[in-house]
C-alpha atoms as a PDB file:
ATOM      1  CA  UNK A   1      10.565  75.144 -25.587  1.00  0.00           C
ATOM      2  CA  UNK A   2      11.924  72.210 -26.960  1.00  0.00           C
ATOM      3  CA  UNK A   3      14.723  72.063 -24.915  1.00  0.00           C
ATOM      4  CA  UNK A   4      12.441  72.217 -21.460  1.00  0.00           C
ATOM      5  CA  UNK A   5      10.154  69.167 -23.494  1.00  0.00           C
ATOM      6  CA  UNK A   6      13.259  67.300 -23.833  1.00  0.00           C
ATOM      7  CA  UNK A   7      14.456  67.592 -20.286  1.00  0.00           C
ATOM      8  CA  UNK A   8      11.477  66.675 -18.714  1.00  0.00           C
ATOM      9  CA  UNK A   9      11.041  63.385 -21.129  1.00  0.00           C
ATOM     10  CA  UNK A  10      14.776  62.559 -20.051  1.00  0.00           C
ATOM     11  CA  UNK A  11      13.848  63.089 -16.120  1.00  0.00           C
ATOM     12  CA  UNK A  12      10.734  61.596 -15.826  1.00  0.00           C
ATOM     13  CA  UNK A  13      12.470  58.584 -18.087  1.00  0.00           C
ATOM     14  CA  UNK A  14      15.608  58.315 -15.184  1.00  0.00           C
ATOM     15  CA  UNK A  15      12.886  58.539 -12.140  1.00  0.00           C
ATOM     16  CA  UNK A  16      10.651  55.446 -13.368  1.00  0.00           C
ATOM     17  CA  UNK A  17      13.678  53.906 -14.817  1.00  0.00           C
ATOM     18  CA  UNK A  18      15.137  54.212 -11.143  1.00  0.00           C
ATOM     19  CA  UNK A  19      11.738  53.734  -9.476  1.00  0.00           C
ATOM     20  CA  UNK A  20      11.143  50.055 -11.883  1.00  0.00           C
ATOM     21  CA  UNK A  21      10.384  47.075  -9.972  1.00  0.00           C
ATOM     22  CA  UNK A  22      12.357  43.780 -11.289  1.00  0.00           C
ATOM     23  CA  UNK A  23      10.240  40.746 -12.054  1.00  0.00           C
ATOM     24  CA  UNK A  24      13.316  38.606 -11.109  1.00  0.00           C
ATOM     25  CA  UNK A  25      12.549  35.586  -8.120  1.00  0.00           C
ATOM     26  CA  UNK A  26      15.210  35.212  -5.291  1.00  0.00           C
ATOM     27  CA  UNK A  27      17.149  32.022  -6.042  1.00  0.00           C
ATOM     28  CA  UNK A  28      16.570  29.128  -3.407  1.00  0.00           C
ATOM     29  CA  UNK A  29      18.335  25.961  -3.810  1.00  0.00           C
ATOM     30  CA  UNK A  30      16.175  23.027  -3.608  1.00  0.00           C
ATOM     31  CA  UNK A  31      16.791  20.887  -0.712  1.00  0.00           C
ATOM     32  CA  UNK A  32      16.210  17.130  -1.824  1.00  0.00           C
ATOM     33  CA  UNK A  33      13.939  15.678   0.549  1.00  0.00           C
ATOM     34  CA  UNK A  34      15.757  12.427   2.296  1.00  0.00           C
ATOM     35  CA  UNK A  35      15.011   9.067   0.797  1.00  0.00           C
ATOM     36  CA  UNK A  36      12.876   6.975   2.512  1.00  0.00           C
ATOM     37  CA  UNK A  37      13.661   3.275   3.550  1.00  0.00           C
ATOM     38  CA  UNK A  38      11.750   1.202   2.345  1.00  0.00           C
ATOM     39  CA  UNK A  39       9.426  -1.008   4.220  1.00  0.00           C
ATOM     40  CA  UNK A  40       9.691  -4.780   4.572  1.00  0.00           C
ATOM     41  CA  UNK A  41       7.913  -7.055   2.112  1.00  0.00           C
ATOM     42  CA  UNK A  42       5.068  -8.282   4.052  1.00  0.00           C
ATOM     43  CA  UNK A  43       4.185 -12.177   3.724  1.00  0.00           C
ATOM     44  CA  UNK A  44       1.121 -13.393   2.786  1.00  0.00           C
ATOM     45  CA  UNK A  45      -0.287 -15.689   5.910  1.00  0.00           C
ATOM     46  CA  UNK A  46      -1.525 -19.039   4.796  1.00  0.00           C
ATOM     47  CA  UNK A  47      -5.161 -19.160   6.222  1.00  0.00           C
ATOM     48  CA  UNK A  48      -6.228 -22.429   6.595  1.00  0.00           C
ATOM     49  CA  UNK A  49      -8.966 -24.859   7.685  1.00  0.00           C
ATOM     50  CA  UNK A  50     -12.902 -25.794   6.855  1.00  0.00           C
ATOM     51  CA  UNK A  51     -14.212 -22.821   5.872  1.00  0.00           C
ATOM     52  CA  UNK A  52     -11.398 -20.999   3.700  1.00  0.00           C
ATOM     53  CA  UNK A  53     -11.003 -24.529   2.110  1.00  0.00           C
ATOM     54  CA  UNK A  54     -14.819 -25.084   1.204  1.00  0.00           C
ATOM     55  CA  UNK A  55     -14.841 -21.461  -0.040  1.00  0.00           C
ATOM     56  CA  UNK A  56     -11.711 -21.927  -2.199  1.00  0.00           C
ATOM     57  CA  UNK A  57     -12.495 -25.702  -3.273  1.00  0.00           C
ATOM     58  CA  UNK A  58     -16.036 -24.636  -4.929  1.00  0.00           C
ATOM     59  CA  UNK A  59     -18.124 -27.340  -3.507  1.00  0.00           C
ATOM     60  CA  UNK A  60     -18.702 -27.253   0.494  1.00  0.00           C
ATOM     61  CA  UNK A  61     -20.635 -29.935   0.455  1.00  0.00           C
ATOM     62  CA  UNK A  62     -17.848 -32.337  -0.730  1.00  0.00           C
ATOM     63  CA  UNK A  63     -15.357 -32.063   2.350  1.00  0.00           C
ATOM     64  CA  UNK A  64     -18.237 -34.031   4.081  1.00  0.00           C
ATOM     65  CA  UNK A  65     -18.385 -36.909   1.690  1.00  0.00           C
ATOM     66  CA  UNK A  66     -15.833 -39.661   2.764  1.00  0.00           C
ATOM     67  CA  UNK A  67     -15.644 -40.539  -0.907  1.00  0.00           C
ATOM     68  CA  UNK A  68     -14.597 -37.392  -2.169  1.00  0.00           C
ATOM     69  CA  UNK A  69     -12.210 -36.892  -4.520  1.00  0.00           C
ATOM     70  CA  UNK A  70      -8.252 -36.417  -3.583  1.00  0.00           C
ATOM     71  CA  UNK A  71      -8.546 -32.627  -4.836  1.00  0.00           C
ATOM     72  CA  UNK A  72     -11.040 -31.910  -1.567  1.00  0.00           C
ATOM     73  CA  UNK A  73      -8.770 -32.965   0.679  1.00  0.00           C
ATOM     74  CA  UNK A  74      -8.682 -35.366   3.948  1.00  0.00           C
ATOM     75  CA  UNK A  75     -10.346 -35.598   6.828  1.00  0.00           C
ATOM     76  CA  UNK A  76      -6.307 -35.483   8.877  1.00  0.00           C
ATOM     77  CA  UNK A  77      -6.095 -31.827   7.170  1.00  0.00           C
ATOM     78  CA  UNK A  78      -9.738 -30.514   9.525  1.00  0.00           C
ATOM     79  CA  UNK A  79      -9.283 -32.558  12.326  1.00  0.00           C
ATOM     80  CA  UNK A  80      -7.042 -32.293  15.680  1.00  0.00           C
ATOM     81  CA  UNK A  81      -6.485 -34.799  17.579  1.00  0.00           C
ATOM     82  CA  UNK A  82      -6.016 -35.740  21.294  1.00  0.00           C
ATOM     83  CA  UNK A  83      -2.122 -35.899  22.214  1.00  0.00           C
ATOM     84  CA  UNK A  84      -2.884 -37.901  25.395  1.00  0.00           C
ATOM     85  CA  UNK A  85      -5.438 -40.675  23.139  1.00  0.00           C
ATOM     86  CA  UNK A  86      -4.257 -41.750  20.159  1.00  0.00           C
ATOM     87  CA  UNK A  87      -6.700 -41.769  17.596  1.00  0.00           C
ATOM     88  CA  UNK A  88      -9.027 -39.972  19.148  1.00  0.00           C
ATOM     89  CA  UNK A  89     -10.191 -36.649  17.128  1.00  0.00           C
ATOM     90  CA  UNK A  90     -10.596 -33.488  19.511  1.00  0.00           C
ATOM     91  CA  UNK A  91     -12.120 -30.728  17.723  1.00  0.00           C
ATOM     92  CA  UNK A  92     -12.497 -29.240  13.904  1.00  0.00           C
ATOM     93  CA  UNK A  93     -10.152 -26.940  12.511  1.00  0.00           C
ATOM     94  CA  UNK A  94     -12.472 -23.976  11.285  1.00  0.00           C
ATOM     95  CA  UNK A  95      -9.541 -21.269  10.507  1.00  0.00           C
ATOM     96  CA  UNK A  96      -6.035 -21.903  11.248  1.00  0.00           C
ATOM     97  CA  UNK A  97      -3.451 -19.503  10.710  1.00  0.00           C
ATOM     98  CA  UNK A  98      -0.087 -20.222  10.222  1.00  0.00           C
ATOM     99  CA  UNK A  99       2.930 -18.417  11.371  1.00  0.00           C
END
C-alpha cells in the first residue's frame, strides 16, 4: 500500500511540476527614445510707447507735465514726426514694438 501511496505522490509531483507556469517576463530591450533638439531661445520684444511707459513709470499723469522729471522721459521718445516738415509732430506713439 505504501508503495502505490508513494507512486502516486511521485506522479502527481512530475505532472504539476511539468504542468508549472514560470513567473519569468520576456526580456525587451529598451529602445531610448531620440533626443530632442532643442528649441531656440526666444527674445523678449521691447514694447514700447505711452501706455507701457505710464504703466511701468508709476505715475501716468507725469508724462504730461513738461516739467517732469528726467526719469519720465521726453516728449521726442512719444512723438513722430513729419519726414516731409521738419518739426512738425505727426501722431503719438501709443505701443511700439520693436523688431
Amino acid at each position: 500500500m505504501k508503495t502505490y501511496l508513494l507512486a502516486i505522490l511521485l506522479s502527481a509531483v512530475a505532472v504539476t511540476s511539468a504542468m508549472a507556469e514560470t513567473f519569468v517576463a520576456p526580456v525587451r530591450r529598451h529602445q531610448p527614445k531620440p533626443r530632442e533638439q532643442p528649441t531656440a531661445p526666444v527674445t523678449r520684444t521691447e514694447v514700447t510707447g505711452v501706455i507701457p511707459r505710464g504703466i511701468r513709470g508709476g505715475n501716468f499723469l507725469q508724462m504730461f507735465n513738461p516739467r517732469a522729471p528726467r526719469k519720465y522721459g521726453t516728449a521726442e521718445e512719444a512723438i513722430t514726426y513729419d519726414p516731409h516738415e521738419p518739426g512738425k509732430w505727426k501722431g503719438i506713439k501709443f505701443f511700439e514694438f520693436r523688431f
